[in-house]
Structure formats: structure tokens, C-alpha cells
Protein backbone atom coordinates (compact mmCIF):
# COMPACT_ATOMS: atom_id res chain seq x y z
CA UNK A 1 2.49 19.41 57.24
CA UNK A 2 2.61 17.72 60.79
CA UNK A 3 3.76 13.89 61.23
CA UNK A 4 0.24 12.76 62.26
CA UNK A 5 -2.46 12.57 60.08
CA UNK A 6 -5.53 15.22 59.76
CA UNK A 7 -7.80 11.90 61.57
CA UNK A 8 -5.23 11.58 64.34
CA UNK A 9 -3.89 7.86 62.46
CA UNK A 10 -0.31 7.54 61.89
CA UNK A 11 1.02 8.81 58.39
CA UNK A 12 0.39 6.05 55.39
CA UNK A 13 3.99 4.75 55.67
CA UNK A 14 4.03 3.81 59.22
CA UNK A 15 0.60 2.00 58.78
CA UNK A 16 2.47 -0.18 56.15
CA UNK A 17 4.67 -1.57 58.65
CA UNK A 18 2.08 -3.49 60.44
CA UNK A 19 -0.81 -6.31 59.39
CA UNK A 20 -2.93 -5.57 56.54
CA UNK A 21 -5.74 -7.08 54.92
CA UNK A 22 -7.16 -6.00 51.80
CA UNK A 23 -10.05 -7.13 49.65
CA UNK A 24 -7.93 -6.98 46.04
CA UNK A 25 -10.78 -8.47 43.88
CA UNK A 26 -14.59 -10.44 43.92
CA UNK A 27 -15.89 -12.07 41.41
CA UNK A 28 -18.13 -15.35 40.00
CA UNK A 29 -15.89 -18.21 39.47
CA UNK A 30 -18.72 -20.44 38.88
CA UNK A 31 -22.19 -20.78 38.67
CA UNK A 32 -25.60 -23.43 37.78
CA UNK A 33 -29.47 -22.96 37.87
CA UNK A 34 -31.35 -26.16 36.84
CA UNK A 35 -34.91 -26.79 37.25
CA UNK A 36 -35.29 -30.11 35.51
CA UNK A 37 -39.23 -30.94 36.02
CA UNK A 38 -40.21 -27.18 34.87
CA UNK A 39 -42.56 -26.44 33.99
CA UNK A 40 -44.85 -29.06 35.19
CA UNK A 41 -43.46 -28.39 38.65
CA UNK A 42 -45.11 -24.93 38.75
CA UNK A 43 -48.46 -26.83 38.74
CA UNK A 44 -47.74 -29.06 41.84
CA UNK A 45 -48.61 -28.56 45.44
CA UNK A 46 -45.96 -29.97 47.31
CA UNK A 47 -44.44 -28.88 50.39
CA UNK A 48 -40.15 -28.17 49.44
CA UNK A 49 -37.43 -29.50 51.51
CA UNK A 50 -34.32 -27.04 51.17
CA UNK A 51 -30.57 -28.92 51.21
CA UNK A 52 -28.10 -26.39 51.25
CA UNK A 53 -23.90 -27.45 51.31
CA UNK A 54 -21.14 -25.12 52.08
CA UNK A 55 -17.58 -25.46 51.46
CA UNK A 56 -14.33 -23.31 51.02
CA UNK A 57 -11.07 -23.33 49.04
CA UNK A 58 -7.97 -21.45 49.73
CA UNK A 59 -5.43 -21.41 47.53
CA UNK A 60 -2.20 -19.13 47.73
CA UNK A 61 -1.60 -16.89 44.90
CA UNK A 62 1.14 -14.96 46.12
CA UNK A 63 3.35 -14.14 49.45
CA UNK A 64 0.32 -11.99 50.34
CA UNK A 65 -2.34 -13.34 48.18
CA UNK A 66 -4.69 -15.74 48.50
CA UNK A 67 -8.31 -16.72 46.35
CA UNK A 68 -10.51 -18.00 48.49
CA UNK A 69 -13.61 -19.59 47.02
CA UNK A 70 -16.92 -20.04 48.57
CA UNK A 71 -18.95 -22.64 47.63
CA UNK A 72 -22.62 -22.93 47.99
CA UNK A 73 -25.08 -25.54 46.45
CA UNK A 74 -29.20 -25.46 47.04
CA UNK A 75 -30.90 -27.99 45.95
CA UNK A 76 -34.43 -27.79 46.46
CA UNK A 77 -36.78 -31.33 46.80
CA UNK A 78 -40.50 -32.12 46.28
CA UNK A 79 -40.12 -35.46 47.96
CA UNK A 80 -37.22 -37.97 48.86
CA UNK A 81 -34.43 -38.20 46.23
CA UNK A 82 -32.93 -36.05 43.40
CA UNK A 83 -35.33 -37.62 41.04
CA UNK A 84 -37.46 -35.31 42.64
CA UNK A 85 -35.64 -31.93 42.48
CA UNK A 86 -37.19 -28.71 41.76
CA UNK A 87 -34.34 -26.42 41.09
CA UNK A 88 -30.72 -26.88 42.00
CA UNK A 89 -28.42 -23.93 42.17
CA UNK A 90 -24.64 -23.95 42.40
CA UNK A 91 -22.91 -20.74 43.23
CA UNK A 92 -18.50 -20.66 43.71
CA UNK A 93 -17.96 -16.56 45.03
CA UNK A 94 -14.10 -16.01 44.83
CA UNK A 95 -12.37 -13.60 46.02
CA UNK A 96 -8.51 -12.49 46.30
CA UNK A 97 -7.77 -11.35 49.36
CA UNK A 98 -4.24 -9.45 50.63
CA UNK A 99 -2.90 -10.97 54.43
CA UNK A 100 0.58 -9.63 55.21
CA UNK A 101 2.52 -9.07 58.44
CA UNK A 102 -0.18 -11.75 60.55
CA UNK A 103 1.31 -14.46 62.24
CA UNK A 104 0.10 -17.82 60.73
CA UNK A 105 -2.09 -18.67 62.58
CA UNK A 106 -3.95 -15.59 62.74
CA UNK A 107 -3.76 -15.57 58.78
CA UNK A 108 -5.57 -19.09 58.45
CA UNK A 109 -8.36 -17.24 61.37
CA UNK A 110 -9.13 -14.64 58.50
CA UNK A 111 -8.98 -16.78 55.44
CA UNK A 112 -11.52 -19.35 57.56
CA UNK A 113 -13.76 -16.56 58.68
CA UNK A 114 -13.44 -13.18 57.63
CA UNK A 115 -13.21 -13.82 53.92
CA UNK A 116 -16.20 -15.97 53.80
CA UNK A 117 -17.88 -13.21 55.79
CA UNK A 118 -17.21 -10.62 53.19
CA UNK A 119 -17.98 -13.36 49.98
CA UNK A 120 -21.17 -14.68 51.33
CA UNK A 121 -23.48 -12.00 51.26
CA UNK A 122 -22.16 -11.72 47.37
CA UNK A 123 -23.09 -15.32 46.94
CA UNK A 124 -26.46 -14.86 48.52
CA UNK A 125 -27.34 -12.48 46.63
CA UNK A 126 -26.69 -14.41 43.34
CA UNK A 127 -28.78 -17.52 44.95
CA UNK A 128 -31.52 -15.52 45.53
CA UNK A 129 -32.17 -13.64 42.18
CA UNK A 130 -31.50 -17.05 40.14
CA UNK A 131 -33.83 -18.74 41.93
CA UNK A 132 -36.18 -15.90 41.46
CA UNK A 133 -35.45 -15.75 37.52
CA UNK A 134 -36.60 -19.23 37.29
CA UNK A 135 -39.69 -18.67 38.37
CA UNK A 136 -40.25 -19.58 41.36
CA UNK A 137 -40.49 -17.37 44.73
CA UNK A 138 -38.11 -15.30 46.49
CA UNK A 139 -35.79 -17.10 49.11
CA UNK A 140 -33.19 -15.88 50.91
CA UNK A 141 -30.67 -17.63 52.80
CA UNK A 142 -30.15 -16.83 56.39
CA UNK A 143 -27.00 -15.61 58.07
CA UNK A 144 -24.52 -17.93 58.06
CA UNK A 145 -21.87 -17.91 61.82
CA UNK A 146 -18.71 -18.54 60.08
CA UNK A 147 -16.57 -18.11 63.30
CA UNK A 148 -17.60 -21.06 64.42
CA UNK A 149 -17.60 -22.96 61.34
CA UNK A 150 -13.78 -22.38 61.85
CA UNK A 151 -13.88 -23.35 65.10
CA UNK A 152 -15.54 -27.04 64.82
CA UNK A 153 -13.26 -27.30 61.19
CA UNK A 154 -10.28 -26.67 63.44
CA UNK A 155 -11.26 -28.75 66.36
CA UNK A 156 -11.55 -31.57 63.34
CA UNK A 157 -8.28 -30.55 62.04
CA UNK A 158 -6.74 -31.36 65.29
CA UNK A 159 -7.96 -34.65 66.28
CA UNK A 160 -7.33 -35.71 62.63
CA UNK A 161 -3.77 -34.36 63.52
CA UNK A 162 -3.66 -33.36 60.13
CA UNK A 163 -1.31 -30.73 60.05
CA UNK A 164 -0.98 -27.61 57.86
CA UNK A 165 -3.10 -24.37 58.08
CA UNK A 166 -5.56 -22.72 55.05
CA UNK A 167 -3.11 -20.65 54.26
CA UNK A 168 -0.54 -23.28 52.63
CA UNK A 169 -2.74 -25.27 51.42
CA UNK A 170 -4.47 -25.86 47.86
CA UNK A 171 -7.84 -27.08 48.97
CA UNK A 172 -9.01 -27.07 53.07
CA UNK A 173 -11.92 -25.59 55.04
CA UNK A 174 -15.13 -27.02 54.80
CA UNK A 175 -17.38 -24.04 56.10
């Protein structure tokens, strides 16, 4: 067998000498449906207001491991107030996630973008058939530009001076 692979990559052992990134494990951590005026509010004929929060937590696992958890709340309004809501639906997608041989500041890059890229979709997903298993009609959430969610969290980070990176830290990144 030659030194060089049959694609024309570099043999498995030399490609473990540089960075990596690996997708190790996705799953649930957490999740809420509530619709609390059903099922009177199938009968109105109100216009809905959709709220929708993001937010992210990194926490380090390992020297190459880190969970990263993507939050996502819809709550869904006839009207001003929570008094008024027509479903509410929490979703946390986690995910560990293998960084080694990135410089750190490339590392907290992926953790605040690429990881969230590969959870959301997951967590979309989820939103949209609990919503629909309540009863009420499809919705899907648009694409979300995670890159530069990063961007203005970082730009925040810095004038705050703050310090630290995702990577070392238990709970950072609002997306």
C-alpha cells in the first residue's frame, strides 16, 4: 500500500496531527410546550405576535470537549402581555462537540458559530412539530446568521473588557 491515501488525503495518522473538530453527540437537554388559554384560543381571531429569544452555553467537558447548549424560547401573543399567550415553547439542543489543535481564539470562533450552526436546525425542527402537535399551524423559524451573532457578542465582550473566551468559561454567548 502507498503512503497517500486512495482520495489523494494524507494517511489517517498524519491528519491527527493537525485541528479537528468532531460532532461526538446531539441530543434534547430540555424542553416545554404550554398553551395555557387552549382550547378557547382555537376559537379566537386574533392576529399573533411571535417573541422568539436565543441564547448559548458552553461549558468544557474535557481538554477537547465541550457541550454547548442552544437555547431557544417562542412565545407566541394574542395581544400585549403574557396574560395573553397562546403557546410558549422552550427548546435547550445540546451538543458535545470535539476542538483540538485550534488556537484559542479560533476555538471560541467555532463554539460561537459553527456549533450553533449544526444544533439549530435540530432545535428547529423540534419547535416546529410541537407547535404543530398542539394544534395549531405549522411555523417554521427562519435561518438564523450566527457569524455575526458572534461578531456583535464579541464586539460587546470587548468594550465590557470582560475577559475570557467561550471556551473556558461555564456560561457565555448570548446568540
Amino acid at each position: 500500500m502507498s503512503d497517500q491515501a486512495l482520495n489523494g488525503g494524507a494517511e489517517p495518522a498524519q491528519q491527527a496531527n493537525g485541528p479537528q473538530f468532531s460532532v461526538e453527540k446531539i441530543y434534547v437537554k430540555d424542553v416545554s410546550f404550554e398553551s395555557p388559554k387552549a382550547p378557547f384560543v382555537f376559537n379566537e381571531q386574533t392576529q399573533p405576535q411571535i417573541n422568539m429569544n436565543l441564547n448559548q452555553r458552553v461549558q468544557r467537558l474535557g481538554e477537547n470537549a465541550f457541550e454547548v447548549v442552544l437555547g431557544v424560547t417562542l412565545t407566541c401573543t394574542a395581544g400585549e402581555g403574557d396574560a395573553n399567550a397562546v403557546y410558549m415553547v422552550e427548546v435547550q439542543q445540546a451538543g458535545v462537540f470535539g476542538l483540538a489543535g485550534f488556537e484559542p481564539n479560533v476555538t471560541d470562533a467555532l463554539l460561537g458559530t459553527q456549533c450553533p450552526n449544526v444544533l439549530y436546525p435540530y432545535a428547529r425542527q423540534l419547535i416546529g412539530d410541537l407547535i404543530q402537535a398542539g394544534g395549531f399551524a405549522p411555523f417554521l423559524l427562519q435561518p438564523i446568521n450566527f457569524d455575526a451573532l458572534y461578531a456583535e457578542g464579541l464586539r460587546q465582550r470587548q468594550s465590557q473588557q470582560a475577559g475570557g473566551d467561550l471556551a473556558n468559561s461555564e456560561t457565555a454567548g448570548n446568540a
